[in-house]
N, C-alpha and C. Protein backbone atom coordinates (compact mmCIF):
# COMPACT_ATOMS: atom_id res chain seq x y z
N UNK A 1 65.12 77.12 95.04
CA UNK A 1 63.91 77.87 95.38
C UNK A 1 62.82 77.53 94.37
N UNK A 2 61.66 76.92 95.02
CA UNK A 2 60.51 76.89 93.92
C UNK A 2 59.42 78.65 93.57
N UNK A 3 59.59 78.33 92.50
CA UNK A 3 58.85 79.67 92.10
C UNK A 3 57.31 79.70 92.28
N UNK A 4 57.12 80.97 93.24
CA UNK A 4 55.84 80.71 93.80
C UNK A 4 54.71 80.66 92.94
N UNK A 5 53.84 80.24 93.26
CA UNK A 5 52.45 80.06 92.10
C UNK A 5 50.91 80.02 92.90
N UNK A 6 50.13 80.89 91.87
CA UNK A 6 48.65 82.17 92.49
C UNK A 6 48.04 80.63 91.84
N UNK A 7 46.42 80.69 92.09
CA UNK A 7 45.23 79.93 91.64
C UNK A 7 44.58 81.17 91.08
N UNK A 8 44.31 81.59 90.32
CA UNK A 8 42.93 83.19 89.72
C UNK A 8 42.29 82.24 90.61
N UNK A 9 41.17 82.73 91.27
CA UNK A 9 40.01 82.76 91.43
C UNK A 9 38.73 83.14 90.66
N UNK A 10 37.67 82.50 90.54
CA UNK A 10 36.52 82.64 89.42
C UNK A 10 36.17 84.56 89.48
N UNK A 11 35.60 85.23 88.74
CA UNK A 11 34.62 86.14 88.78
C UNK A 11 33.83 86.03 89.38
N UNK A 12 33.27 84.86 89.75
CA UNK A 12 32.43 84.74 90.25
C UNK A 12 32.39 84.70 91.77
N UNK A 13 33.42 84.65 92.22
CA UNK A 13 33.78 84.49 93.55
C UNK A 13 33.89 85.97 94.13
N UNK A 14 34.14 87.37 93.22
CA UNK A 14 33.76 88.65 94.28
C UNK A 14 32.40 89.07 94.19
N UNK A 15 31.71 88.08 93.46
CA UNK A 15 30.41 88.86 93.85
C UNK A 15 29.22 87.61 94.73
N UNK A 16 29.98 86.84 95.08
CA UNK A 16 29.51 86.26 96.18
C UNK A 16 30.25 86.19 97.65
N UNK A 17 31.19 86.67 97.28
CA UNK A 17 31.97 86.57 98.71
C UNK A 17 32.12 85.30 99.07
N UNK A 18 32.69 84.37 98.85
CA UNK A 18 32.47 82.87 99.04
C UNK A 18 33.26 81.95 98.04
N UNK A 19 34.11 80.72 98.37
CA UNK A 19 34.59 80.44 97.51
C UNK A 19 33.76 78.91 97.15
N UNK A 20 33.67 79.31 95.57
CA UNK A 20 32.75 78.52 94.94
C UNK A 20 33.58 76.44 95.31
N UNK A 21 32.85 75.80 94.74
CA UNK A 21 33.29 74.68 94.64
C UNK A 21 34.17 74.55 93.50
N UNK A 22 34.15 75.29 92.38
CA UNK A 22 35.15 75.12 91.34
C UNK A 22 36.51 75.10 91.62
N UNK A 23 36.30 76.81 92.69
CA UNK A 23 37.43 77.04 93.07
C UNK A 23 38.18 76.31 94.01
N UNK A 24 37.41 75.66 94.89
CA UNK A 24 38.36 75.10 96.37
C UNK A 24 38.77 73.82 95.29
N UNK A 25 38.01 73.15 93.95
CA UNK A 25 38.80 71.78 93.67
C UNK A 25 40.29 72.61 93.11
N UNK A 26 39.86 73.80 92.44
CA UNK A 26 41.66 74.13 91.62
C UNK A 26 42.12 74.39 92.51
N UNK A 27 42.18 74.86 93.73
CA UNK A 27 43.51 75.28 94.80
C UNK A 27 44.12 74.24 95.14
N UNK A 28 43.04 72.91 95.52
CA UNK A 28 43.35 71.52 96.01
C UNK A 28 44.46 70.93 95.02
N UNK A 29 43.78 71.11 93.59
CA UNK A 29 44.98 70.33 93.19
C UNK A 29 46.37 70.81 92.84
N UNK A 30 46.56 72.58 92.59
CA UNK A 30 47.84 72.79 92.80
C UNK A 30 48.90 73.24 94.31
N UNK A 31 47.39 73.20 95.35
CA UNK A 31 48.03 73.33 96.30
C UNK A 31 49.45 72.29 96.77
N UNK A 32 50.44 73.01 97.73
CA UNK A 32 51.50 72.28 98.18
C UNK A 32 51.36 72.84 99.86
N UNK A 33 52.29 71.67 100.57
CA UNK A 33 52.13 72.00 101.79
C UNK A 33 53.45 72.49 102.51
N UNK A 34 54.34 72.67 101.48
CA UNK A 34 55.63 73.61 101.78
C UNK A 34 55.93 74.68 101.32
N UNK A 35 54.91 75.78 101.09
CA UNK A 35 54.76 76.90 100.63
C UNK A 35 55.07 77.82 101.90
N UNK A 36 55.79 79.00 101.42
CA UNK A 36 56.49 79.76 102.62
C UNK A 36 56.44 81.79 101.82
N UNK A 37 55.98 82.05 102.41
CA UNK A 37 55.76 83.93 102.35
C UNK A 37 56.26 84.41 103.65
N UNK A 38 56.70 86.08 103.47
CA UNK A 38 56.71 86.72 104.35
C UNK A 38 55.23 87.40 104.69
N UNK A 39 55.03 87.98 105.62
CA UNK A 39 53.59 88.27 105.98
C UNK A 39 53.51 89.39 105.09
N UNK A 40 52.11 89.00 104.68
CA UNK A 40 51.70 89.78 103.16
C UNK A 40 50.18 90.18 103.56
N UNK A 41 49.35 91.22 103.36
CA UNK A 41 48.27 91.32 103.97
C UNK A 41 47.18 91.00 102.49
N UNK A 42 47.56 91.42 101.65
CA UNK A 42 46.39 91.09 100.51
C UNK A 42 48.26 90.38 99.08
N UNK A 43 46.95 89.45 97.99
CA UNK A 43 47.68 89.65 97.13
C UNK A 43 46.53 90.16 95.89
N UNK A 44 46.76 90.93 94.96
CA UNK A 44 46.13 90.54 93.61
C UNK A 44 46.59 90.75 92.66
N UNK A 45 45.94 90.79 91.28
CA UNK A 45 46.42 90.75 90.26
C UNK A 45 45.83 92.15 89.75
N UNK A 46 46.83 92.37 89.13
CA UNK A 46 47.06 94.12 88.18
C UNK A 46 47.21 93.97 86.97
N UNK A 47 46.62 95.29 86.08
CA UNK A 47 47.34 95.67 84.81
C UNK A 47 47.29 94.53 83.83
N UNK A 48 47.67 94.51 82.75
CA UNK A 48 47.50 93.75 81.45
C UNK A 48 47.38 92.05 82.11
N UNK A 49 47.59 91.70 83.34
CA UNK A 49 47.73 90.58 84.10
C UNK A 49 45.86 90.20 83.82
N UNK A 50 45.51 91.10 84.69
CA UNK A 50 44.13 91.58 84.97
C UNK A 50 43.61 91.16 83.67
N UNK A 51 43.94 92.04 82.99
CA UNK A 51 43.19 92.27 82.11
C UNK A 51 42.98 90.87 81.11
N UNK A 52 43.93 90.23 80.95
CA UNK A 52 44.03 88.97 80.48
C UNK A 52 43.65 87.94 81.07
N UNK A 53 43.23 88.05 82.31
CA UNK A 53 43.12 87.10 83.05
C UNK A 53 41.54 87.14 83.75
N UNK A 54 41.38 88.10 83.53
CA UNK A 54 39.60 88.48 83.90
C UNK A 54 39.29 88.34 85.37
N UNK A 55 40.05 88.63 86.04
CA UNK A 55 39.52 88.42 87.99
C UNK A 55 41.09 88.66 88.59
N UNK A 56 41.28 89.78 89.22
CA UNK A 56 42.30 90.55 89.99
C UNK A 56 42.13 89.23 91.29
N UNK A 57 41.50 88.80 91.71
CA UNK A 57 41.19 87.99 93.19
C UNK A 57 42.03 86.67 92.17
N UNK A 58 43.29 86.42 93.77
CA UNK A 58 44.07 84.95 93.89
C UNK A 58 44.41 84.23 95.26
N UNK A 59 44.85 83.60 95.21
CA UNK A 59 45.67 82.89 96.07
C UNK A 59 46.85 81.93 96.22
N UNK A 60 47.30 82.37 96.98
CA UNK A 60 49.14 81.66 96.98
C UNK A 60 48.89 80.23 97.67
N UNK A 61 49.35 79.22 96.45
CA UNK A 61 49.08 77.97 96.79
C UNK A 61 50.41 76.96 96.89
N UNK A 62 51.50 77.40 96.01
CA UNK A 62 52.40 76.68 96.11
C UNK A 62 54.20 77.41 96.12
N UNK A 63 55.12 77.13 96.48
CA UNK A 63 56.57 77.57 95.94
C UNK A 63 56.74 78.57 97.38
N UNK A 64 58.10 79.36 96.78
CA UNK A 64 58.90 79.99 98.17
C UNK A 64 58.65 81.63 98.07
N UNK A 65 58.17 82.34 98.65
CA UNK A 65 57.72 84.13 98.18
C UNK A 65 59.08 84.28 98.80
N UNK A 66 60.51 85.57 98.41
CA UNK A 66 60.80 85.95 99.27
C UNK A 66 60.80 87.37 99.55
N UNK A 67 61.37 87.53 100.36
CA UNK A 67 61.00 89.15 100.90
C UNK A 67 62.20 90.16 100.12
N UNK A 68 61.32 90.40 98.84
CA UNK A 68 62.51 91.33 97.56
C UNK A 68 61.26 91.77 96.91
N UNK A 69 61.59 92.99 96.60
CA UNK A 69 61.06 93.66 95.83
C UNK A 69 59.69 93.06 94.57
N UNK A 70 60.65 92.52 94.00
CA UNK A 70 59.92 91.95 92.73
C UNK A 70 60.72 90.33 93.07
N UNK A 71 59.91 89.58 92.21
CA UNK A 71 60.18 88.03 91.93
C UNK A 71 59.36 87.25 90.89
N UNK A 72 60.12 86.63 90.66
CA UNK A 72 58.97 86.02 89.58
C UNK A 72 57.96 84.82 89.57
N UNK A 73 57.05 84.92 89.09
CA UNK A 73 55.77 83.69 89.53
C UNK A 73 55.29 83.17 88.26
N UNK A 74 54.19 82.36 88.76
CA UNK A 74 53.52 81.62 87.83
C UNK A 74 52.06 81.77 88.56
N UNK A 75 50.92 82.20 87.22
CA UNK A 75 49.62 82.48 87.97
C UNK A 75 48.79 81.42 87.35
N UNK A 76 47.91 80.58 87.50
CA UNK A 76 47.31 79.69 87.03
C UNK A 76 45.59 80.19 86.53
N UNK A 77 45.47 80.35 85.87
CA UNK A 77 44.24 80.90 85.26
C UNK A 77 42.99 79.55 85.63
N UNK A 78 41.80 79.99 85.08
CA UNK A 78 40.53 79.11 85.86
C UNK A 78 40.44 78.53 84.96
N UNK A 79 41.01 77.82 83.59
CA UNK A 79 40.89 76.74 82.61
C UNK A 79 42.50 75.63 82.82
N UNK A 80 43.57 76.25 83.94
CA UNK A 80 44.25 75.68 84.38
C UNK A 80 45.10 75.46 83.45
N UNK A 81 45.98 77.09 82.72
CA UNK A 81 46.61 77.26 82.11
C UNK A 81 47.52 78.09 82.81
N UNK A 82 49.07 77.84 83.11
CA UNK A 82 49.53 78.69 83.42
C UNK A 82 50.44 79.93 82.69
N UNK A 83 50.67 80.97 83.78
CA UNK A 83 51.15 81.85 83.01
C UNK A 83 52.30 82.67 84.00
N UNK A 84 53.20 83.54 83.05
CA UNK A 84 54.44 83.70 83.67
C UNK A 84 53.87 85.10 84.09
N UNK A 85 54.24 85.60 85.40
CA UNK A 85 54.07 85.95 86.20
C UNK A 85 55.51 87.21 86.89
N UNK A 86 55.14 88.33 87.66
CA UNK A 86 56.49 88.82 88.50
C UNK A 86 55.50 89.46 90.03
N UNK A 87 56.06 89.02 90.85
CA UNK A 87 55.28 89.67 92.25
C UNK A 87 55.95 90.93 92.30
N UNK A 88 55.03 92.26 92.98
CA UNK A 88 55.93 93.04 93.13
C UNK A 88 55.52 93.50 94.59
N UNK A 89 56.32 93.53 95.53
CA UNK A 89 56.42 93.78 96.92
C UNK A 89 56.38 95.15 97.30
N UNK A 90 54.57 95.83 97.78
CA UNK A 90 54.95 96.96 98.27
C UNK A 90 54.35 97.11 99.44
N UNK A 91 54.74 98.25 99.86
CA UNK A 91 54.14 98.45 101.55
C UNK A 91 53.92 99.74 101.69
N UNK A 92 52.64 100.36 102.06
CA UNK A 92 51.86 101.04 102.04
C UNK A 92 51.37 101.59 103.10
N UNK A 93 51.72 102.38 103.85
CA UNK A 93 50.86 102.82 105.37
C UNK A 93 50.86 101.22 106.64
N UNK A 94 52.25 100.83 105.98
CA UNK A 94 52.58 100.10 107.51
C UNK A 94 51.69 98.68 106.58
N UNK A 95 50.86 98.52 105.33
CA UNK A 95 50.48 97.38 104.94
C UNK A 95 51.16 97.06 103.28
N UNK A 96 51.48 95.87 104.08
CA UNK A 96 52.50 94.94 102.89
C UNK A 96 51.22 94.35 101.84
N UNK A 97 51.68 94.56 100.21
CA UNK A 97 50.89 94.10 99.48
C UNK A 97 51.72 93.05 98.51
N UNK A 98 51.47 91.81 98.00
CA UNK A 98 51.81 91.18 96.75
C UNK A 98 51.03 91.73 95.47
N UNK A 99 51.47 91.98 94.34
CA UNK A 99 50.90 92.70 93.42
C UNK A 99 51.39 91.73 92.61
N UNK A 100 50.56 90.76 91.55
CA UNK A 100 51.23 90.10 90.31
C UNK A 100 50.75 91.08 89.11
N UNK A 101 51.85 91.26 88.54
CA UNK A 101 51.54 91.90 87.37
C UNK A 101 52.40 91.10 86.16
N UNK A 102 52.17 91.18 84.95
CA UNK A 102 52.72 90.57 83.66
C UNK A 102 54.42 91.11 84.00
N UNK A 103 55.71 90.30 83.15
CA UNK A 103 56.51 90.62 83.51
C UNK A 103 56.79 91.91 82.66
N UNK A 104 58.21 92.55 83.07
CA UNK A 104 58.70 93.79 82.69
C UNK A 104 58.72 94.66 83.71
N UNK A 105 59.89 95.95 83.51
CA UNK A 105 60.11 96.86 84.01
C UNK A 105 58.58 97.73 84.50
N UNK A 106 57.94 98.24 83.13
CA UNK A 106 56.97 98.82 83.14
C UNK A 106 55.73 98.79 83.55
N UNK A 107 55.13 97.45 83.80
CA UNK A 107 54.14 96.96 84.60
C UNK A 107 54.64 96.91 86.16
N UNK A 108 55.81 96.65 86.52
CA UNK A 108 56.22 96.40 87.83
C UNK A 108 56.05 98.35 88.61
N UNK A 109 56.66 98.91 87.58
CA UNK A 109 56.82 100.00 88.19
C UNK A 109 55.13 100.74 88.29
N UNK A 110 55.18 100.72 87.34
CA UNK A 110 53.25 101.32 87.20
C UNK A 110 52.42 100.54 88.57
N UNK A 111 52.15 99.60 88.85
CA UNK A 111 51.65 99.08 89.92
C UNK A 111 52.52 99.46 91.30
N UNK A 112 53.91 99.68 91.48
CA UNK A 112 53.97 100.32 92.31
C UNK A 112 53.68 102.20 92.44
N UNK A 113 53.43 102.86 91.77
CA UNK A 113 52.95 104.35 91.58
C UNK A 113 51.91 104.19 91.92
N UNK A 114 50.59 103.00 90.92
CA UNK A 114 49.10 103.18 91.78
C UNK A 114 49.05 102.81 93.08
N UNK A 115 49.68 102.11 93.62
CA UNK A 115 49.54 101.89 94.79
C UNK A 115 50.14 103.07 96.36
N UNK A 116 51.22 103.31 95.88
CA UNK A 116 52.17 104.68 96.37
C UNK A 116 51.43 105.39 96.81
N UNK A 117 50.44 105.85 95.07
CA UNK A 117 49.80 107.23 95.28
C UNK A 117 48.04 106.92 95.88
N UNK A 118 47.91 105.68 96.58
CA UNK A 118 47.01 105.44 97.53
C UNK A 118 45.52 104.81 96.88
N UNK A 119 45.92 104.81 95.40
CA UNK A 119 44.57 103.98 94.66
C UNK A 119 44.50 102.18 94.74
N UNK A 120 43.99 102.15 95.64
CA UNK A 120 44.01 100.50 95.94
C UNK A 120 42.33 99.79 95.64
């Protein structure tokens, strides 16, 4: 199983709604064309992830998601550094979310509570 892997997307990209040219060259080059998810309606990034990483907005470009709880990833930051990563799988009023947060118990669980308790 290849371990799935996010592109960050710029800052700059939620306040244009639009994905810049920076961004479509980094997806291009870690994109793969045997990448496989279960149907996921949003993904982003949470918590000390976030916070380190400066832009919650990604996208799933390469490796295998599977349908478990948590898993572990790799998120690629916008200087094209990567970093270790855990997805955490929740579902919410009938909508499935990917949540990357930093690894550990405690980030995994905390992102599932904000989300639970309906702060999205």
């Amino acid at each position: 199983m290849k371990t799935p892997k996010f592109v960050i997307l710029s800052p700059e990209f939620m306040k244009f709604s639009r994905e810049l040219d920076v961004d479509k060259s980094r997806i291009a080059r870690h994109e793969e064309d045997d990448r496989t998810s279960p149907r996921i309606s949003k993904f982003f990034v949470d918590g000390k992830l976030d916070n380190m990483l400066g832009s919650n907005n990604c996208t799933f470009v390469a490796g295998e998601i599977k349908d478990v709880p948590v898993q572990r990833a790799t998120v690629i930051d916008v200087n094209d550094k990567e970093h270790d990563a855990q997805i955490v799988m929740i579902e919410n009023k009938n909508i499935r979310y990917g949540c990357l947060v930093a690894p550990g118990c405690e980030e995994a669980e905390r992102a599932r509570q904000v989300l639970l308790g309906g702060s999205l």
